[in-house]
N, C-alpha and C. Protein backbone atom coordinates (compact mmCIF):
# COMPACT_ATOMS: atom_id res chain seq x y z
N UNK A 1 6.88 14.85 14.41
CA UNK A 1 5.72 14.00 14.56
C UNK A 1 4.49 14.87 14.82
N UNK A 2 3.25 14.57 14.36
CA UNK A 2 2.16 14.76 14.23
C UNK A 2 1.27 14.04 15.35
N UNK A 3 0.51 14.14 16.28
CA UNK A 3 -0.68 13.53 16.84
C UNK A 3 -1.80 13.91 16.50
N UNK A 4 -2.50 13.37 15.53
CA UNK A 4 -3.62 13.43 14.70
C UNK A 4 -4.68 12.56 15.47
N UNK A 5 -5.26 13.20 16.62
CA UNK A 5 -6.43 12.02 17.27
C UNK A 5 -6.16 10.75 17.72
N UNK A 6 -4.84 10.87 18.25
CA UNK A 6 -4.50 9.41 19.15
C UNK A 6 -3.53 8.58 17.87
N UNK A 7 -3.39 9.36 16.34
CA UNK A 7 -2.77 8.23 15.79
C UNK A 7 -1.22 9.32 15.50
N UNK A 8 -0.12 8.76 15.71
CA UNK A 8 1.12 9.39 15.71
C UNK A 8 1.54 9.54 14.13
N UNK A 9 1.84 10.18 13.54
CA UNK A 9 2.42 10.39 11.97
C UNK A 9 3.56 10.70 11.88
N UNK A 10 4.31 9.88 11.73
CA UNK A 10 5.93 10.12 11.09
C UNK A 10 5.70 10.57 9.83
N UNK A 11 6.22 11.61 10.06
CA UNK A 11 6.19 12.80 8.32
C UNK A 11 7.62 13.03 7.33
N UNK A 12 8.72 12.23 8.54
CA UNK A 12 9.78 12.17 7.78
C UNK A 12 9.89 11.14 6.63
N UNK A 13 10.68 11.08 5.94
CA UNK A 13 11.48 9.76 5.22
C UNK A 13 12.18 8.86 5.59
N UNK A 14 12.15 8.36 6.90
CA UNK A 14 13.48 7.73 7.35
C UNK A 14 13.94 6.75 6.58
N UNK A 15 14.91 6.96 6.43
CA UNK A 15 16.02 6.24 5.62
C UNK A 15 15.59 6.00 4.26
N UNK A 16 15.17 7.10 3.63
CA UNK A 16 15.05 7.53 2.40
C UNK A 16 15.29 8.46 1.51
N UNK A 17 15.89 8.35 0.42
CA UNK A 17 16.30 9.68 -0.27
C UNK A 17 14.86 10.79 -0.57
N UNK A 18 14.97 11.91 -0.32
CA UNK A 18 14.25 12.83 -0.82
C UNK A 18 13.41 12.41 -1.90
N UNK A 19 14.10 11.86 -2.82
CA UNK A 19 13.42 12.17 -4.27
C UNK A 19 13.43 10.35 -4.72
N UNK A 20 12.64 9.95 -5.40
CA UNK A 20 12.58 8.72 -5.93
C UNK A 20 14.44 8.34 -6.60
N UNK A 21 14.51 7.61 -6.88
CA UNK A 21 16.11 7.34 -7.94
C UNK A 21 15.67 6.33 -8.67
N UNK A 22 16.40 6.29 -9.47
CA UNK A 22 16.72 5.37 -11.00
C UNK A 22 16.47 3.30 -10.11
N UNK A 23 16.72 3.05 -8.72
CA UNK A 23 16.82 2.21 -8.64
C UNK A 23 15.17 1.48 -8.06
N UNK A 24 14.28 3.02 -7.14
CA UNK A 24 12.93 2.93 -7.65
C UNK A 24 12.05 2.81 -8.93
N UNK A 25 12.23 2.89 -9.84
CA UNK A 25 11.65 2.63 -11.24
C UNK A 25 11.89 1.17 -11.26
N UNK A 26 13.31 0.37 -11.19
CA UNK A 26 13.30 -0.93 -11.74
C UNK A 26 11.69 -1.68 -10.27
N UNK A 27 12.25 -1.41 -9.18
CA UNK A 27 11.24 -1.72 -8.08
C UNK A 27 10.14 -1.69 -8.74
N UNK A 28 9.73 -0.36 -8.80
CA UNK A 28 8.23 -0.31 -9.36
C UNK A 28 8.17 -1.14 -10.73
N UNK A 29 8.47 -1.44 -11.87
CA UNK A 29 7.99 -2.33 -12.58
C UNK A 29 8.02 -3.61 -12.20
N UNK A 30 9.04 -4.15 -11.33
CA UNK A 30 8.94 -5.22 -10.67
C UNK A 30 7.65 -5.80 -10.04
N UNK A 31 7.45 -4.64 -9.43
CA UNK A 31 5.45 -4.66 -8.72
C UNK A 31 5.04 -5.21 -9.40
N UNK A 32 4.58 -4.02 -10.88
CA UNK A 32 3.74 -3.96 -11.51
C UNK A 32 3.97 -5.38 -12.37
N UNK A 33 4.64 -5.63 -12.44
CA UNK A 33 4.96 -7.00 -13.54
C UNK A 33 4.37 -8.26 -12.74
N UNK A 34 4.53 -8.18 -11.07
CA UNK A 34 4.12 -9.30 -9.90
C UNK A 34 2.39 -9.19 -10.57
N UNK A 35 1.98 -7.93 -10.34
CA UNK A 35 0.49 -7.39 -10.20
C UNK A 35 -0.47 -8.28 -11.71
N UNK A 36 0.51 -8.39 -12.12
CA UNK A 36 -0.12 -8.81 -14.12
C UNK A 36 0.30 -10.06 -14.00
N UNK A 37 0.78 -11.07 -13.14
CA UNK A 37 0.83 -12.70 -13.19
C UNK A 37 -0.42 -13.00 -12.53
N UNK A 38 -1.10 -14.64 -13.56
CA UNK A 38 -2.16 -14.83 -13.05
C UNK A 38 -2.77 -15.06 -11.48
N UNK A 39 -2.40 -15.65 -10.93
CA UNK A 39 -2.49 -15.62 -9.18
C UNK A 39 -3.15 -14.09 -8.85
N UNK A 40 -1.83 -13.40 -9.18
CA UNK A 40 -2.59 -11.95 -8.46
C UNK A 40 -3.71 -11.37 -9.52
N UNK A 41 -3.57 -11.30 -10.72
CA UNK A 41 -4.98 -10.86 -11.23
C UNK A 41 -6.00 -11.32 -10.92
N UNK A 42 -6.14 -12.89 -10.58
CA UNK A 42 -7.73 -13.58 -10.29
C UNK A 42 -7.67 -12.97 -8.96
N UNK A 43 -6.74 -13.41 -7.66
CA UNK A 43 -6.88 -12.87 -7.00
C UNK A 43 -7.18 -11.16 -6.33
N UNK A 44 -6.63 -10.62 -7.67
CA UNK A 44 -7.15 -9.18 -7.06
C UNK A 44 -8.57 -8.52 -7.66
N UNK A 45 -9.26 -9.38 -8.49
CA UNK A 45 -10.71 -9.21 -9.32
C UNK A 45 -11.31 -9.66 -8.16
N UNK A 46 -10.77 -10.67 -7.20
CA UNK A 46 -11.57 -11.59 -6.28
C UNK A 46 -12.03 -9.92 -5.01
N UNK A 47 -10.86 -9.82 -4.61
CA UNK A 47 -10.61 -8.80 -3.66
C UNK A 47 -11.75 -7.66 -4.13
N UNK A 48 -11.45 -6.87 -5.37
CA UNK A 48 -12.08 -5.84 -5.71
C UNK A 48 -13.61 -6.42 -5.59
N UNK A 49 -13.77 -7.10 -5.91
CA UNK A 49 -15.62 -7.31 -6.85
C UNK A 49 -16.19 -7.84 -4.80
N UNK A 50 -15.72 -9.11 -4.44
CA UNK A 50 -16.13 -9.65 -3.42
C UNK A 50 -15.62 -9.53 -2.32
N UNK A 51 -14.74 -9.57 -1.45
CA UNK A 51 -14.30 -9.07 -0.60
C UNK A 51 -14.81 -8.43 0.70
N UNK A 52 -15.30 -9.10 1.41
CA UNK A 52 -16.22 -8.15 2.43
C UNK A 52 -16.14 -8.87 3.76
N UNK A 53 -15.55 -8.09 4.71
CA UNK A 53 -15.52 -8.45 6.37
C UNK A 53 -15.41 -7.10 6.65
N UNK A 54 -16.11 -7.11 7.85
CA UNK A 54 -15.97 -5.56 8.75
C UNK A 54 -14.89 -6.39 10.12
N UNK A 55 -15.30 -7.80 10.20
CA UNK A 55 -13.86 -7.47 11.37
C UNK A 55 -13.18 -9.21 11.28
N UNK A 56 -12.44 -9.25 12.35
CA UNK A 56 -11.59 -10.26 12.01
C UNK A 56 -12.63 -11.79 11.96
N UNK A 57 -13.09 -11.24 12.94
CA UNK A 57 -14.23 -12.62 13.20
C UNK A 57 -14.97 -13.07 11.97
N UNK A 58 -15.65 -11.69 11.34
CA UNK A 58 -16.13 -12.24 10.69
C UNK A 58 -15.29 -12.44 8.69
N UNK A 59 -13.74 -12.35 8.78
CA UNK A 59 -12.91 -12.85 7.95
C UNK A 59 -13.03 -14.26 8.54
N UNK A 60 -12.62 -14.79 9.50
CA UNK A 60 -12.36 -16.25 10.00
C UNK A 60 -13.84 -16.99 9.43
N UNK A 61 -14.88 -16.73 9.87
CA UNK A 61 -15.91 -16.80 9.41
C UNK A 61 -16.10 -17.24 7.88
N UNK A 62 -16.41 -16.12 7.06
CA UNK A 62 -16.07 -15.90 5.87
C UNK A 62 -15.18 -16.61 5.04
N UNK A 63 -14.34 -16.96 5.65
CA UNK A 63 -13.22 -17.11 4.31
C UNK A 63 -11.92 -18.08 5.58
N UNK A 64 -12.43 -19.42 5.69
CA UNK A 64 -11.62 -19.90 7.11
C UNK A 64 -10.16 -20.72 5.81
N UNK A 65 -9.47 -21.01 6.78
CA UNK A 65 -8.18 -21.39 6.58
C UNK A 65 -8.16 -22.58 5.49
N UNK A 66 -7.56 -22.47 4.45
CA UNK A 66 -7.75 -23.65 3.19
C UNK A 66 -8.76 -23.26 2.39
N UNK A 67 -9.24 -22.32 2.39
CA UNK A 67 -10.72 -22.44 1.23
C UNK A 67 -9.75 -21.19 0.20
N UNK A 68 -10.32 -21.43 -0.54
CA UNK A 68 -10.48 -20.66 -2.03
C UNK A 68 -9.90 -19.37 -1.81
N UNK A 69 -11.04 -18.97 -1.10
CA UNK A 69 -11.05 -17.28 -0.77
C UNK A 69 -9.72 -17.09 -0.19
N UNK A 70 -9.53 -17.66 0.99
CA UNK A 70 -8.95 -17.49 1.86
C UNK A 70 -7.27 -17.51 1.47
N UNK A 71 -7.44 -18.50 0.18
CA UNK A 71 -5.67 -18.25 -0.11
C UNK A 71 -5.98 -16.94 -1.16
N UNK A 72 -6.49 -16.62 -2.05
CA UNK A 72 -7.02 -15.32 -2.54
C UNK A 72 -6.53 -13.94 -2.19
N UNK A 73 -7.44 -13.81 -0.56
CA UNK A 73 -7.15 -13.09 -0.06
C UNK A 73 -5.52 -13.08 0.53
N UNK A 74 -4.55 -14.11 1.22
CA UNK A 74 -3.27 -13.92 1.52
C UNK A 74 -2.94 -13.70 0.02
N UNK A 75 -2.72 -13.89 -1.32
CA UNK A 75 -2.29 -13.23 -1.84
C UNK A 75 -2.11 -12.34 -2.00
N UNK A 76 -3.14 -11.34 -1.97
CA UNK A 76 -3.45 -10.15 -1.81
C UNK A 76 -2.77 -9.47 -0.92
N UNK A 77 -3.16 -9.88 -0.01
CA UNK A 77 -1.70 -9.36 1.60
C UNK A 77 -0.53 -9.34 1.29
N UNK A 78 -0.25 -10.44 0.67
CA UNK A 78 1.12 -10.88 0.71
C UNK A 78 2.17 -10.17 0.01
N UNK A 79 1.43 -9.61 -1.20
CA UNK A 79 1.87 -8.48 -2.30
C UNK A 79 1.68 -7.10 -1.97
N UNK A 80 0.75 -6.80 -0.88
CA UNK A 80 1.20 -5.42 -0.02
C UNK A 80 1.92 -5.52 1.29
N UNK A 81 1.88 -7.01 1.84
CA UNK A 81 3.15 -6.74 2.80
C UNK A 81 4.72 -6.65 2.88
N UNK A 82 4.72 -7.23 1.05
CA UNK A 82 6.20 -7.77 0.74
C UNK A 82 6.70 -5.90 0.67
N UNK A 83 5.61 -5.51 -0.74
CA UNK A 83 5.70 -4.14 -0.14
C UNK A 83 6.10 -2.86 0.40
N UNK A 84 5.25 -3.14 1.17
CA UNK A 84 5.33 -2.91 2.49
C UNK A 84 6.83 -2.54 2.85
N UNK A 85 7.50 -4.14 3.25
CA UNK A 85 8.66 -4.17 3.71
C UNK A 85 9.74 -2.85 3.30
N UNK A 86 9.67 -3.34 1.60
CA UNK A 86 10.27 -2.02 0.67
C UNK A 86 10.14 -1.02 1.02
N UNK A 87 9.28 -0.42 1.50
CA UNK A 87 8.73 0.91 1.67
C UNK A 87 9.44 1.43 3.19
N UNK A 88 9.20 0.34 4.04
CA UNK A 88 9.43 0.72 5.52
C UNK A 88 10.94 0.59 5.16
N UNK A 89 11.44 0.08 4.62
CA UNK A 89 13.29 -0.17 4.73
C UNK A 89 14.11 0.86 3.65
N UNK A 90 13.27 1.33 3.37
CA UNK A 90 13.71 2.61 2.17
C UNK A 90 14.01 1.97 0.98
N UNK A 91 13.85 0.91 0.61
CA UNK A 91 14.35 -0.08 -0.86
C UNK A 91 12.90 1.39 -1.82
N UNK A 92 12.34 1.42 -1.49
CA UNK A 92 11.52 1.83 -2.40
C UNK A 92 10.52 3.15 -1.96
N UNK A 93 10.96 4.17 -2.64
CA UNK A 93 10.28 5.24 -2.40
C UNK A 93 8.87 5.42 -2.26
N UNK A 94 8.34 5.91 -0.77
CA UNK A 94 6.57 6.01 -0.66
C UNK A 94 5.71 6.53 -1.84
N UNK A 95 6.59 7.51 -2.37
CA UNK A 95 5.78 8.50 -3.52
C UNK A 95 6.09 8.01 -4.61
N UNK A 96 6.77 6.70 -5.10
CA UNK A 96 6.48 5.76 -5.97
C UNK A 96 5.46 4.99 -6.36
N UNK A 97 5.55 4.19 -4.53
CA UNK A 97 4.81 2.94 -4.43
C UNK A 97 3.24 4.07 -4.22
N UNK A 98 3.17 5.29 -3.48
CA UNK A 98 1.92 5.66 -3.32
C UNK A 98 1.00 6.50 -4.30
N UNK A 99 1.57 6.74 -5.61
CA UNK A 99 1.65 7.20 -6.78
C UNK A 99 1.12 6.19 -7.73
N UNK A 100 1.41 4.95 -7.71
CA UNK A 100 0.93 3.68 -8.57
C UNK A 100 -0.23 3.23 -8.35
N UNK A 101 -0.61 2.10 -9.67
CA UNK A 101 -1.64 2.07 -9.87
C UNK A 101 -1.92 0.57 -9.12
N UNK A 102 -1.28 0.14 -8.52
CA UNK A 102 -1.50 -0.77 -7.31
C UNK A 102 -2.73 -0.81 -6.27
N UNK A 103 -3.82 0.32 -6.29
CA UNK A 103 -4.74 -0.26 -5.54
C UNK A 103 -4.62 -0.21 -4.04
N UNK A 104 -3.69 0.26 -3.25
CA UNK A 104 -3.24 0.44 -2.40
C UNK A 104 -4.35 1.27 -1.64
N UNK A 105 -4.69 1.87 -1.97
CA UNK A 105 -5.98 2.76 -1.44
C UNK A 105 -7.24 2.28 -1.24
N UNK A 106 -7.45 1.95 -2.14
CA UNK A 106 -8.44 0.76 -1.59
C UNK A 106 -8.71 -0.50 -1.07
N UNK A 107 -7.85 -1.50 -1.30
CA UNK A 107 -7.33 -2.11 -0.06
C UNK A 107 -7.30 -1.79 0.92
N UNK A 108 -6.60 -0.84 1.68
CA UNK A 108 -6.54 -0.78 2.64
C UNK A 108 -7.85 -0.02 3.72
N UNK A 109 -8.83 1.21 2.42
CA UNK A 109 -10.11 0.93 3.46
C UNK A 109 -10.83 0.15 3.31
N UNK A 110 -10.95 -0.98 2.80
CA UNK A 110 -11.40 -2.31 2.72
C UNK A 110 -10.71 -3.31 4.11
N UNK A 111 -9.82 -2.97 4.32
CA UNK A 111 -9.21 -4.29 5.06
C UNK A 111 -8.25 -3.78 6.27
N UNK A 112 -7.90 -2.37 6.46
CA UNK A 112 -7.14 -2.35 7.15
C UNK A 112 -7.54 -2.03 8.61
N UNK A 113 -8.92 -1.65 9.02
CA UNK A 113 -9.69 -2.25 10.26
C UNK A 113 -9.06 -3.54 10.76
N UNK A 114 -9.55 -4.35 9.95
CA UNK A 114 -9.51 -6.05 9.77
C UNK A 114 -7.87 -6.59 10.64
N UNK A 115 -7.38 -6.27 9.53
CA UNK A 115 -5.72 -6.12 9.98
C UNK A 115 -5.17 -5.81 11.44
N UNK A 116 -5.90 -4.67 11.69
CA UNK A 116 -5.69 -3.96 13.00
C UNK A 116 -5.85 -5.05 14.30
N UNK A 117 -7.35 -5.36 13.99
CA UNK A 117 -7.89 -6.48 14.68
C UNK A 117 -7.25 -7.78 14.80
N UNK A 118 -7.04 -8.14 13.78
CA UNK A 118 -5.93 -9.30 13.23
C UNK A 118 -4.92 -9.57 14.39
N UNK A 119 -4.10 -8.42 13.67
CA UNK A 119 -2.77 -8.58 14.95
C UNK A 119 -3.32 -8.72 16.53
N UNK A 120 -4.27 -7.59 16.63
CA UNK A 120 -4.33 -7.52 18.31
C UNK A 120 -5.16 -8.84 18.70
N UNK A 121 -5.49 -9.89 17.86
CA UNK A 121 -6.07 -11.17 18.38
C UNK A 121 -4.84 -12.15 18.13
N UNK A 122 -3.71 -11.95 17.73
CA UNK A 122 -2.60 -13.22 16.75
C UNK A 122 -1.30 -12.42 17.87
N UNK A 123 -0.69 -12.30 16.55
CA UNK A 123 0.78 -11.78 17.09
C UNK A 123 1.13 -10.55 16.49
N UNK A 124 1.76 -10.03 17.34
CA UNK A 124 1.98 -8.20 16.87
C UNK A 124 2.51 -8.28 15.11
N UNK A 125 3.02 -9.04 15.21
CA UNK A 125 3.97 -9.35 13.90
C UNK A 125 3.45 -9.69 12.82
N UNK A 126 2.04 -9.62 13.25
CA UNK A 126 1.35 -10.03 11.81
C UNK A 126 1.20 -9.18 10.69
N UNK A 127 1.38 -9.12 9.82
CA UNK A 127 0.92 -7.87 9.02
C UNK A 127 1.56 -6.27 9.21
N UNK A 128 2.66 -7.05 10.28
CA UNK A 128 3.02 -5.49 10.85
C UNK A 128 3.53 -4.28 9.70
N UNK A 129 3.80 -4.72 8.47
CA UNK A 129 4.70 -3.75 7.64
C UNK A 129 3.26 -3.22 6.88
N UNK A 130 2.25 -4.30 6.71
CA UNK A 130 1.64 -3.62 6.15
C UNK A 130 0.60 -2.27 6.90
N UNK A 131 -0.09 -2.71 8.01
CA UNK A 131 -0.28 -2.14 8.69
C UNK A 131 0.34 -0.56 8.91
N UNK A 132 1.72 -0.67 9.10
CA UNK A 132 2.76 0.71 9.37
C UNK A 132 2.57 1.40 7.72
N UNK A 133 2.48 0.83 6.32
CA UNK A 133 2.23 1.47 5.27
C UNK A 133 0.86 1.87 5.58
N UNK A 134 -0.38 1.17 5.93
CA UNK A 134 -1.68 2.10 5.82
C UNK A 134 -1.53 2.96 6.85
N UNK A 135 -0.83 3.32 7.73
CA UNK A 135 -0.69 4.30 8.56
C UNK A 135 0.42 5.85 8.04
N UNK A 136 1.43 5.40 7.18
CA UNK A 136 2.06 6.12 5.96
C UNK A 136 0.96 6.51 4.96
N UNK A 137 0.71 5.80 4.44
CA UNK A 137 -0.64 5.98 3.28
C UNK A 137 -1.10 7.59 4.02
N UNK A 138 -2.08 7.09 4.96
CA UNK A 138 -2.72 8.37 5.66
C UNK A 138 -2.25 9.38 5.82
N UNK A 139 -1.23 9.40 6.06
CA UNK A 139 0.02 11.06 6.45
C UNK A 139 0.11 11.16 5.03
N UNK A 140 0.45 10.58 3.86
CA UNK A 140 1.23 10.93 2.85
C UNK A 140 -0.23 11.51 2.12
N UNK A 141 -1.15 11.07 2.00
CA UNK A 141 -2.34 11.58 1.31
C UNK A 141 -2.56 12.80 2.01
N UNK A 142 -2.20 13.13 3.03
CA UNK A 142 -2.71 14.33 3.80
C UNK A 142 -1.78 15.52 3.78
N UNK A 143 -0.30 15.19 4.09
CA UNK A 143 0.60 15.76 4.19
C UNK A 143 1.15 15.77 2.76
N UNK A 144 1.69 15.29 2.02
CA UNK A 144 2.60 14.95 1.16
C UNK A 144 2.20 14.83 -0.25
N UNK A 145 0.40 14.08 -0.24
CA UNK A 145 -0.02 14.39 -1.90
C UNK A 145 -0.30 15.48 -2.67
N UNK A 146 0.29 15.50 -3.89
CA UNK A 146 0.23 16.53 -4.58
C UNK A 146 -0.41 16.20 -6.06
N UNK A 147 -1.34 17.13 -6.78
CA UNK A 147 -1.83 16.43 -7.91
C UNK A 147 -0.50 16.79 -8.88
N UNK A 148 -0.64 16.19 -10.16
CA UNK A 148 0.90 16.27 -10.80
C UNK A 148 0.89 17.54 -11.40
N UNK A 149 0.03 18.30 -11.65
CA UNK A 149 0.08 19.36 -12.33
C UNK A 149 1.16 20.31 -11.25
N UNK A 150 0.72 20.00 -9.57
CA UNK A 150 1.31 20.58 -9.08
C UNK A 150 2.30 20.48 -8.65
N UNK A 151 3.22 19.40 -8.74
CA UNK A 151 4.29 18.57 -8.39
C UNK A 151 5.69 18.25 -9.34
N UNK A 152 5.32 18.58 -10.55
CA UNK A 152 6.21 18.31 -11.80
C UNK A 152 7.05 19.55 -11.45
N UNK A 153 8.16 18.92 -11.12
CA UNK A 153 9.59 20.16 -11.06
C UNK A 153 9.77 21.31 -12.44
N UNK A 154 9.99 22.60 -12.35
CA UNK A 154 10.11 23.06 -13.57
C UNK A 154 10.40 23.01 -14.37
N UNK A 155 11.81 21.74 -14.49
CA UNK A 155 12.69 21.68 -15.32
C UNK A 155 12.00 20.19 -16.60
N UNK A 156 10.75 19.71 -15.68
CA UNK A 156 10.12 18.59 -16.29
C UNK A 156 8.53 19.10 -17.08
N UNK A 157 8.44 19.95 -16.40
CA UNK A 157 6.96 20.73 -17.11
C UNK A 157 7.35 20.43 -18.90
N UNK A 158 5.59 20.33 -19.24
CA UNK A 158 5.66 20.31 -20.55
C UNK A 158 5.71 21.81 -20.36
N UNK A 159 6.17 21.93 -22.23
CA UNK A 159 6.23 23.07 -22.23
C UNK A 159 5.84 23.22 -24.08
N UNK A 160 4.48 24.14 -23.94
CA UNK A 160 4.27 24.17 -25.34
C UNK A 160 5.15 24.89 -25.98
N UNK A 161 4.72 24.54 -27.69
CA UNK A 161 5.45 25.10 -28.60
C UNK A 161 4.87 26.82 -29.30
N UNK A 162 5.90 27.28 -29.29
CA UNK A 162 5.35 28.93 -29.44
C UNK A 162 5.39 29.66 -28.35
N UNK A 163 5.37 28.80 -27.35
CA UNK A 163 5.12 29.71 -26.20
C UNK A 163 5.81 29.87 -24.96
């Protein structure tokens, strides 16, 4: 473990294989296939383009219980907390899910203040998986990302012809 300014970083894998497997790929298109049904596309154009609270108050505010937005936005959650879950339970490798084109990154500095706040006004349990991924996110971008040039095992490198 890491103490990075009061925030703790688990740098291990717990209860995860080293390396992605054959049963992460079906996962990840699974996402990606959730990500391309209409619900989440309107809803995630909604998120990207409009989307704006700096804290919980002013989400409640903003976007209160039954309106438009407001189921919008739990979609949005709902498809990084399910997630989430995957990720924290080892069903699905971090450097899969944190590798994709899921948006995950921005979401979460968009919203994961919010979240924080969230729980500590509701119940611990709110959002908790997702929450514990934007706290993964952070270690893994810091610790763990690699661009692919630098990351492709030798045996996967292209490899030109002639040479």
């Amino acid at each position: 473990m890491i103490n990075s300014g009061g925030l703790v970083v688990i740098l291990m894998h717990s209860a995860m294989a080293s390396s992605p497997l054959g049963e992460d790929s079906h996962l990840y298109l699974k996402l990606l296939e959730i990500t391309q049904t209409s619900g989440q596309v309107e809803a995630r154009a909604w998120f990207f383009s409009e989307f704006s609270a700096q804290s919980y108050a002013e989400l409640i505010d903003r976007y209160p219980k039954g309106s438009r937005e407001s189921d919008m936005l739990m979609n949005v959650l709902v498809f990084y907390e399910s997630a989430a879950v995957l990720v924290s339970r080892g069903l699905l490798h971090e450097d899969v899910f944190f590798d994709a084109p899921f948006g995950f990154d921005v979401v979460w500095e968009r919203v994961g203040d919010v979240l924080v706040e969230w729980r500590e006004q509701s119940d611990p349990a709110t959002w908790e998986n997702l929450v514990w991924l934007g706290k993964r996110y952070k270690a893994w971008s810091r610790y763990v990302w690699k661009s692919k040039l630098e990351s492709v095992p030798p045996d996967r490198a292209v490899r030109r012809r002639g040479g």
